[in-house]
Protein backbone atom coordinates (compact mmCIF):
# COMPACT_ATOMS: atom_id res chain seq x y z
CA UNK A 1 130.74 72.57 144.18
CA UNK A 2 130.81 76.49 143.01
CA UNK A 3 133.86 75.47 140.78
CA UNK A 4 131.96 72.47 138.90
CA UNK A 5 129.26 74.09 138.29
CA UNK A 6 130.92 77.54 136.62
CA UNK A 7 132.74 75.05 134.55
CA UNK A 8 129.81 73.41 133.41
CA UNK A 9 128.18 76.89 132.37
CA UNK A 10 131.45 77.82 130.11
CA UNK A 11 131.73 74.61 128.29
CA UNK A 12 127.80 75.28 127.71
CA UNK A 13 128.51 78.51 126.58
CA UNK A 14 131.22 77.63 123.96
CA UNK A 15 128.70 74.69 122.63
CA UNK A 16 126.40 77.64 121.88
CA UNK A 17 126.69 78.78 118.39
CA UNK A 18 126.79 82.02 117.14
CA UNK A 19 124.21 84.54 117.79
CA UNK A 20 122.86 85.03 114.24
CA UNK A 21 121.48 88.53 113.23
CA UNK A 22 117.99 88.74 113.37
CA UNK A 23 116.85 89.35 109.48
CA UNK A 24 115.78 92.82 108.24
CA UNK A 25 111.51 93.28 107.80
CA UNK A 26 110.99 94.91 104.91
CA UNK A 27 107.99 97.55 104.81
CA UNK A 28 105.54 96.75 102.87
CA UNK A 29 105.07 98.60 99.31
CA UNK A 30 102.83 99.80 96.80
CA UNK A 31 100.92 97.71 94.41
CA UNK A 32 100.37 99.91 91.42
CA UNK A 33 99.54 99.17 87.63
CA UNK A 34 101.78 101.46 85.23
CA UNK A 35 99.01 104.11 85.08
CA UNK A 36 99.40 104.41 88.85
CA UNK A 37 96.40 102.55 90.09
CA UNK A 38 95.92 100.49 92.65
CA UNK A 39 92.88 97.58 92.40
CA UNK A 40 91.45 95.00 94.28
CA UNK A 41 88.20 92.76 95.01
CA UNK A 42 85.43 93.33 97.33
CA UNK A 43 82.69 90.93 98.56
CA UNK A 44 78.99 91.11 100.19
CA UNK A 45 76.66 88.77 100.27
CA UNK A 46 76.22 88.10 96.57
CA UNK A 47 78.08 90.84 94.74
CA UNK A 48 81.34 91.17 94.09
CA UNK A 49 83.42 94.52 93.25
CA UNK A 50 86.41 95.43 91.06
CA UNK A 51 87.67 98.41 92.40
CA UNK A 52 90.42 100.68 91.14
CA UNK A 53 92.02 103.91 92.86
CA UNK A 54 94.32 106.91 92.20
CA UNK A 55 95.00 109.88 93.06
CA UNK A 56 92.75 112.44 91.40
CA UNK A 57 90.07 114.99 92.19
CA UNK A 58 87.30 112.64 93.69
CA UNK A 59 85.90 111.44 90.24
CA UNK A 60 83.55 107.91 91.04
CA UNK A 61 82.35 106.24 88.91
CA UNK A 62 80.62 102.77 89.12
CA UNK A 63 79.69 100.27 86.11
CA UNK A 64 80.06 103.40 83.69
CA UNK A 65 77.74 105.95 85.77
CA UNK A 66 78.63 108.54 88.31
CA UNK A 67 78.60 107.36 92.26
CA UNK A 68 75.50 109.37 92.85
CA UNK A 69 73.28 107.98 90.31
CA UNK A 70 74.46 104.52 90.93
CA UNK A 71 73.62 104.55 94.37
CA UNK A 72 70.86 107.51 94.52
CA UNK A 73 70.16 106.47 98.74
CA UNK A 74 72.15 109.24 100.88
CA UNK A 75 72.75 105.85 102.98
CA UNK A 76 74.46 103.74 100.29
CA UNK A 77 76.69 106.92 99.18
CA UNK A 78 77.92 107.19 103.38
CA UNK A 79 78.61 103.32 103.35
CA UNK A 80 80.96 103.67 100.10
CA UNK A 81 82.58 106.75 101.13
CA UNK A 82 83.29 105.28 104.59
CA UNK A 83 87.00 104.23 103.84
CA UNK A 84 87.94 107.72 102.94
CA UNK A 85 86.04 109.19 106.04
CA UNK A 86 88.20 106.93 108.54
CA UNK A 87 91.71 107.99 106.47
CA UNK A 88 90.54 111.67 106.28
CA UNK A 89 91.13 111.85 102.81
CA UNK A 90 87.83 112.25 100.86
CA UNK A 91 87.98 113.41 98.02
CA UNK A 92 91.25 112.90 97.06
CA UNK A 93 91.02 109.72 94.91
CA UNK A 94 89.41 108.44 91.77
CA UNK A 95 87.71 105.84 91.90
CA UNK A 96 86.59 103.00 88.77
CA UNK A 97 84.72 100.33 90.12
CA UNK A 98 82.26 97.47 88.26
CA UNK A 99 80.07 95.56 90.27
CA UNK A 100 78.08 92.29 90.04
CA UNK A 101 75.50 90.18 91.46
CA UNK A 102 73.39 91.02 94.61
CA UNK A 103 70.93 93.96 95.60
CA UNK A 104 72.13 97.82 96.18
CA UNK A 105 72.73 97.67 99.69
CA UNK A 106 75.06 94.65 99.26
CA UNK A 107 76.45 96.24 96.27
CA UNK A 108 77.63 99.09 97.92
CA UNK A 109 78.85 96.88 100.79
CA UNK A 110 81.11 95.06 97.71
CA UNK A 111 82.52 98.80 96.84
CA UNK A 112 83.49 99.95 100.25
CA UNK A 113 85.22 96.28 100.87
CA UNK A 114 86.97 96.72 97.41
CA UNK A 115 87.48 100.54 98.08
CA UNK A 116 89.33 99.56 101.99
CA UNK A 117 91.61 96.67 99.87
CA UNK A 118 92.93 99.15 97.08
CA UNK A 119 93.92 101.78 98.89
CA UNK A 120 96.05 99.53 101.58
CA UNK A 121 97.38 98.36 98.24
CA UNK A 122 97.87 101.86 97.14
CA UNK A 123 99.54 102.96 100.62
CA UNK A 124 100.24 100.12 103.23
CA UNK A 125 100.31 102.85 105.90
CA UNK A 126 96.52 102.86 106.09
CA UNK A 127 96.08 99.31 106.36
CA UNK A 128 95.80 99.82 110.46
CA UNK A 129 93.33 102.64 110.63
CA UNK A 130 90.93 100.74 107.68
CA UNK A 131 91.64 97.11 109.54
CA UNK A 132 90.19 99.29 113.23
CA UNK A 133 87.58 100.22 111.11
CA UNK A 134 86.66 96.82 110.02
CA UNK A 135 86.64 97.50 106.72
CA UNK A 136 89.17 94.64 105.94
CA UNK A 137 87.18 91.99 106.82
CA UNK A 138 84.52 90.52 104.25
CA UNK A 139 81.19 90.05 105.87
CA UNK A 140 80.43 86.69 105.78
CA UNK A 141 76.97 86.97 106.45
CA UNK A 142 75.01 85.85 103.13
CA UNK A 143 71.13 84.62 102.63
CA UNK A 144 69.63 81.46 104.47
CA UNK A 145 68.97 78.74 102.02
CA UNK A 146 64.61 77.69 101.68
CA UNK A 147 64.48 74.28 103.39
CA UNK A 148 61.97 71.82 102.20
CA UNK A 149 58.19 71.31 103.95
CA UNK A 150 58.93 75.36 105.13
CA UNK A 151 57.86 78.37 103.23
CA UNK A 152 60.90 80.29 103.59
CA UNK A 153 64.26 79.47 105.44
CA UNK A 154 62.53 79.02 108.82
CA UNK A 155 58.53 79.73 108.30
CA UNK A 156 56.53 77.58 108.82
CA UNK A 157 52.78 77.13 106.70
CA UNK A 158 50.17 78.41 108.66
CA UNK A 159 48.56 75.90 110.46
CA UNK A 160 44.93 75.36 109.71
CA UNK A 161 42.81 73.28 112.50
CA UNK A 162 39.91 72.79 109.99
C-alpha cells in the first residue's frame, strides 16, 4: 500500500511544472518636475489645493502671499505644518501652493492634504509615517445639504401654538 502511494506522489511531482521565480518589486521612486519639484492635490470639504515642494530653506507661500498672512490663526499655521512635524523635517522645504473654494479652516485642511501627497511623491520613504498620521486620507466629511419644509439641514421652524 506504502509502495502505491509513493508512486503516486512522484508521478505528481513530475506533473508539477517548474517553480517560476517570484518577480522582482521595484521601490517606488520620485515624482519630480525638471526644476525638482514634487506636486500634488489636496481636498477638504470644498477647497481644493495645488501644492508644490522642494527642497529649500522653508519659504511658503500660498496664492502669492506668505504662509503667515494667509492663514494669520496660530491654529491653521499648526494644521499646515503638521506633515513636516510627523517627518521631523520642518523647515526644510519650500512650499508653492494655490488654493480654492471653501472657508480658512478647510483651506488649510486642502494644504496639509496636498502638502502629505507631494512629499510621498517627493520621497516614497515617508509615505508610512504620513499614512500613520492620517494625513493620506481625504476627509470626506463635507456640509449637509438644506432640506425642504426645514430651516437648515435638520432644524426645524419653531413651533408656534397660537
Amino acid at each position: 500500500m506504502a509502495e502505491v502511494q509513493t508512486a503516486g506522489l512522484e508521478t505528481l511531482a513530475k506533473l508539477r511544472p517548474a517553480i517560476r521565480p517570484e518577480p522582482e518589486i521595484e521601490e517606488p521612486k520620485a515624482k519630480l518636475d525638471p526644476l525638482g519639484r514634487a506636486y500634488a492635490t489636496g481636498g477638504r470639504k470644498n477647497a481644493v489645493a495645488r501644492v508644490w515642494v522642494k527642497l529649500g530653506t522653508g519659504k511658503f507661500i500660498v496664492n502669492g502671499r506668505e504662509m503667515t498672512k494667509y492663514f494669520a490663526r496660530p491654529v491653521l499655521q499648526m494644521i499646515v505644518n503638521q506633515p513636516f512635524v510627523a517627518i521631523n523635517r520642518l523647515g526644510e522645504f519650500d512650499v508653492y501652493c494655490t488654493v480654492k473654494g471653501g472657508g480658512l479652516s478647510g483651506q488649510a485642511g486642502a494644504v496639509r492634504h496636498g502638502i502629505s501627497r507631494a512629499l510621498v511623491n517627493f520621497d516614497p520613504a515617508l509615505r508610512p509615517v504620513l499614512k500613520a498620521g492620517g494625513f493620506l486620507t481625504r476627509d470626506a466629511r463635507v456640509v449637509e445639504r438644506k432640506k425642504y419644509g426645514r430651516r437648515k439641514a435638520r432644524r426645524s421652524f419653531q413651533f408656534s401654538k397660537r
